[in-house]
N, C-alpha and C. Protein backbone atom coordinates (compact mmCIF):
# COMPACT_ATOMS: atom_id res chain seq x y z
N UNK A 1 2.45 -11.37 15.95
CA UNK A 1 3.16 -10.47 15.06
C UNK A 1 2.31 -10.16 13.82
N UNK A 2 2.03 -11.49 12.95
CA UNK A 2 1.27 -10.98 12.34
C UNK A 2 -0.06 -10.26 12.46
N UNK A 3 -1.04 -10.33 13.51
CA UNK A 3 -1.93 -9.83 13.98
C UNK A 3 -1.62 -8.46 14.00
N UNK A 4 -0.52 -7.99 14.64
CA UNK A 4 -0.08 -6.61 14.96
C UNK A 4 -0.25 -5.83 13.37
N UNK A 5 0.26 -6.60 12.42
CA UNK A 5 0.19 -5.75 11.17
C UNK A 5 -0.79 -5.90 10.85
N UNK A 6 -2.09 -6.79 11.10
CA UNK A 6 -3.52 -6.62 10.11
C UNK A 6 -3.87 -4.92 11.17
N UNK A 7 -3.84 -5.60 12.23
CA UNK A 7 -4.19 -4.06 13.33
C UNK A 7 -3.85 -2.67 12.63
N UNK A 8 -2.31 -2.62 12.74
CA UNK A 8 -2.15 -1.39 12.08
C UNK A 8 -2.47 -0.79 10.71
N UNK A 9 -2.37 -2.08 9.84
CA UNK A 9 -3.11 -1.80 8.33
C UNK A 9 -4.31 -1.24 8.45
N UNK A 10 -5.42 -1.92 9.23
CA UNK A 10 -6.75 -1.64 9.15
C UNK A 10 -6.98 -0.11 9.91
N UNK A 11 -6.25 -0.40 11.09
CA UNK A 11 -6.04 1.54 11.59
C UNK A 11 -5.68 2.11 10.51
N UNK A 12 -4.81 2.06 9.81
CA UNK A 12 -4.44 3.03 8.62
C UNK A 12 -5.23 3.39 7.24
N UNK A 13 -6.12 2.36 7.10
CA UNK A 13 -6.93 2.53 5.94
C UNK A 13 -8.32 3.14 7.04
N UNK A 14 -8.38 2.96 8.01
CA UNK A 14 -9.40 3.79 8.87
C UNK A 14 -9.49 5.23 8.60
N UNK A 15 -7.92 5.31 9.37
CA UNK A 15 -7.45 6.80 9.03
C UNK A 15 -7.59 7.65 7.75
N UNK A 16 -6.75 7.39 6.93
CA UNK A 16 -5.86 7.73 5.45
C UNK A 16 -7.12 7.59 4.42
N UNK A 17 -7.94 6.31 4.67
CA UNK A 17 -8.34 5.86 3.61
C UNK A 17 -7.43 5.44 2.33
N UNK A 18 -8.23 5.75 1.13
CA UNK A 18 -7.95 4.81 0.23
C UNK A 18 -5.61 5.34 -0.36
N UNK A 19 -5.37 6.51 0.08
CA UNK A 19 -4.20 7.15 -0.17
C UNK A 19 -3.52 6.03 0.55
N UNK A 20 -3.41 5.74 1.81
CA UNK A 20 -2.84 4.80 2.35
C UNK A 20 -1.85 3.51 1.70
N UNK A 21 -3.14 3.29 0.62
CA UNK A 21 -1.89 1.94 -0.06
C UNK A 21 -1.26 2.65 -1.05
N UNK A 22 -0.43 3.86 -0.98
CA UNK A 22 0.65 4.17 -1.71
C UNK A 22 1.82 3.11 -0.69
N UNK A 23 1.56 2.96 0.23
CA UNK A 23 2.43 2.09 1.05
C UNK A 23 2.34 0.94 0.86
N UNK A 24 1.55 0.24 0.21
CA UNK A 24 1.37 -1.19 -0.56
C UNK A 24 2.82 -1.93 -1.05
N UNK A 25 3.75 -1.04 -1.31
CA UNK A 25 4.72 -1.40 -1.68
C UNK A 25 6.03 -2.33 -0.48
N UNK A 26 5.65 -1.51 0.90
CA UNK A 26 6.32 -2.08 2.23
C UNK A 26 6.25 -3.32 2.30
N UNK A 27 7.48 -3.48 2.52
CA UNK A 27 7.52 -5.70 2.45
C UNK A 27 6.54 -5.79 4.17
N UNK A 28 5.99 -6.83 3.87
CA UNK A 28 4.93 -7.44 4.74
C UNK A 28 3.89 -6.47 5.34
N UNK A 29 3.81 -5.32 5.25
CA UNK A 29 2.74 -4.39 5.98
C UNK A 29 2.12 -4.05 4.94
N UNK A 30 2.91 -3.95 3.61
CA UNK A 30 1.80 -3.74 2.57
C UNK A 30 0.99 -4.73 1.82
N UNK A 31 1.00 -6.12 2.05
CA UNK A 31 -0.09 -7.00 1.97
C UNK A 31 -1.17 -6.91 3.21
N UNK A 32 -0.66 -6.82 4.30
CA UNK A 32 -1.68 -6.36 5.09
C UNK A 32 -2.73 -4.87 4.71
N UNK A 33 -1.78 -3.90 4.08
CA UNK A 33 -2.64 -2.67 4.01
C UNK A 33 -3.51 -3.31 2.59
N UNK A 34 -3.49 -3.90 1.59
CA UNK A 34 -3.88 -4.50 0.70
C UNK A 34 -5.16 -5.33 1.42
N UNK A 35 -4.99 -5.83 2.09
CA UNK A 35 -6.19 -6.79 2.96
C UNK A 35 -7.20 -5.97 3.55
N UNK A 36 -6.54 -4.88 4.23
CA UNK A 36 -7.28 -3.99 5.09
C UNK A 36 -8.18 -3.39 3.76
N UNK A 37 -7.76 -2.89 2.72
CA UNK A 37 -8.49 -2.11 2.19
C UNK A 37 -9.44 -2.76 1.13
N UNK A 38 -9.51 -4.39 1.05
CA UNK A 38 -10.30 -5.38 0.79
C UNK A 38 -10.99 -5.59 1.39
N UNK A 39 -10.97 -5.84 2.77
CA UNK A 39 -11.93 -5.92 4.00
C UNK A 39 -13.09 -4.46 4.09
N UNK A 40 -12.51 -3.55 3.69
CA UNK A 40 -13.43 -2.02 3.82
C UNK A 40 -13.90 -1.85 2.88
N UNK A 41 -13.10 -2.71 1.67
CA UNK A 41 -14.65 -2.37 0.29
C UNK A 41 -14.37 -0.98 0.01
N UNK A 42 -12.70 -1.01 -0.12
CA UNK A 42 -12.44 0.20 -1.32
C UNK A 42 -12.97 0.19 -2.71
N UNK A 43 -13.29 1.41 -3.09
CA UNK A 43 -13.68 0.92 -4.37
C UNK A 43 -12.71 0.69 -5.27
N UNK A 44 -12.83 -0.22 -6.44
CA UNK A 44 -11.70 -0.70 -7.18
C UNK A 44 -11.10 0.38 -8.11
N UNK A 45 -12.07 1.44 -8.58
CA UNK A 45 -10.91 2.31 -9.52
C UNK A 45 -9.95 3.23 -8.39
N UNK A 46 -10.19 3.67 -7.33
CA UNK A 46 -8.83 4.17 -6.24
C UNK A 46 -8.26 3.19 -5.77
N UNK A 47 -8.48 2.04 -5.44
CA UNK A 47 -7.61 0.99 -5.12
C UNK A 47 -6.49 0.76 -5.82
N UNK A 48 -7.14 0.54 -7.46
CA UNK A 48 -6.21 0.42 -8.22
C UNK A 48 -5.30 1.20 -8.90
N UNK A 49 -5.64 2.69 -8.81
CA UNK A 49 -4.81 4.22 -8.88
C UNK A 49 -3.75 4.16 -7.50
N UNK A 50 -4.49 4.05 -6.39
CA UNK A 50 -3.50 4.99 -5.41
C UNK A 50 -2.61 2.91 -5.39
N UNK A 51 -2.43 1.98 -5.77
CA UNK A 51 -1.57 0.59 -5.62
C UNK A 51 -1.13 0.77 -6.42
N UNK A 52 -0.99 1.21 -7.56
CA UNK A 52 -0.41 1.78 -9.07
C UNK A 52 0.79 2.54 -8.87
N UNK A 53 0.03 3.59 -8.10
CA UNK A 53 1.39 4.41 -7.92
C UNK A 53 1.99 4.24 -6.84
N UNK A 54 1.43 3.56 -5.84
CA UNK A 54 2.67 3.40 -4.98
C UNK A 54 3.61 2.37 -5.81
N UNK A 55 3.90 1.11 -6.32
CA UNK A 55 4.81 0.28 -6.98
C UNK A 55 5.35 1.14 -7.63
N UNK A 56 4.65 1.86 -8.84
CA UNK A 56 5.53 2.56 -9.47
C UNK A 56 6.54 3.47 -8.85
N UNK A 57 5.94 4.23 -7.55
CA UNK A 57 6.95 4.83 -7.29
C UNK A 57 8.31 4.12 -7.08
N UNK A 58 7.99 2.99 -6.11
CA UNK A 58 9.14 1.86 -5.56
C UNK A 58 9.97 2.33 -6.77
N UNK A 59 9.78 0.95 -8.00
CA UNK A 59 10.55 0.89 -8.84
C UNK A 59 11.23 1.84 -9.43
N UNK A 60 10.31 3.19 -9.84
CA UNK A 60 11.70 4.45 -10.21
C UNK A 60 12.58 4.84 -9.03
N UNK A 61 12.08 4.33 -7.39
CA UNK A 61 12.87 4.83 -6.41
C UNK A 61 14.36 4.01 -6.90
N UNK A 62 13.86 2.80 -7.21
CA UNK A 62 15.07 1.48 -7.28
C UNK A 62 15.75 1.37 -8.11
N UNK A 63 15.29 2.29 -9.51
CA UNK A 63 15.91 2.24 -10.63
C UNK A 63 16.72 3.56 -10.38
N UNK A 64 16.26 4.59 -9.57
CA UNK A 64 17.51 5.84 -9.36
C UNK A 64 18.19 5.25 -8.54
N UNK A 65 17.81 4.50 -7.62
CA UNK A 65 19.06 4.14 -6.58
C UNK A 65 20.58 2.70 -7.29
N UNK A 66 19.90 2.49 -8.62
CA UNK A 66 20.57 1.60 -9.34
C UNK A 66 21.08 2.71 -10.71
N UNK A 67 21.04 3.38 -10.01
CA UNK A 67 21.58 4.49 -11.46
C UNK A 67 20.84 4.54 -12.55
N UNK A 68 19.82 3.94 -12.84
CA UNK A 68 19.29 3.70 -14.35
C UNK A 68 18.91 4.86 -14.97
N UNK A 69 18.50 5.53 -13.95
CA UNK A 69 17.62 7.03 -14.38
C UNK A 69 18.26 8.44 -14.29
């Protein structure tokens, strides 16, 4: 099982590249896509832009779905 998600992470940062970990946020596939894109030697200023905004998105998703916003 877990194997299956390094697989698909690493297909996906194959694919997508560094856009991909806007999905960083997905419980358990997005530590894998996080790994995958450690293993490929993203560079760290898009790593840390496109992981940025994926969380952020989460949380304003969670804070409209909690009414806050």
């Amino acid at each position: 099982m877990a194997g299956d998600r390094a697989a698909r992470a690493t297909r996906l940062i194959a694919e997508r590249g560094a856009p991909a970990l806007l999905l960083s946020w997905v419980p358990f596939l997005g530590d894998a896509i996080v790994a995958a894109a450690g293993a490929a030697r993203v560079p760290f200023l898009p790593f840390t832009i496109w992981t940025g905004l994926g969380k952020f998105l989460r949380y304003v998703a969670v804070a409209w779905a909690a009414g806050a916003v």
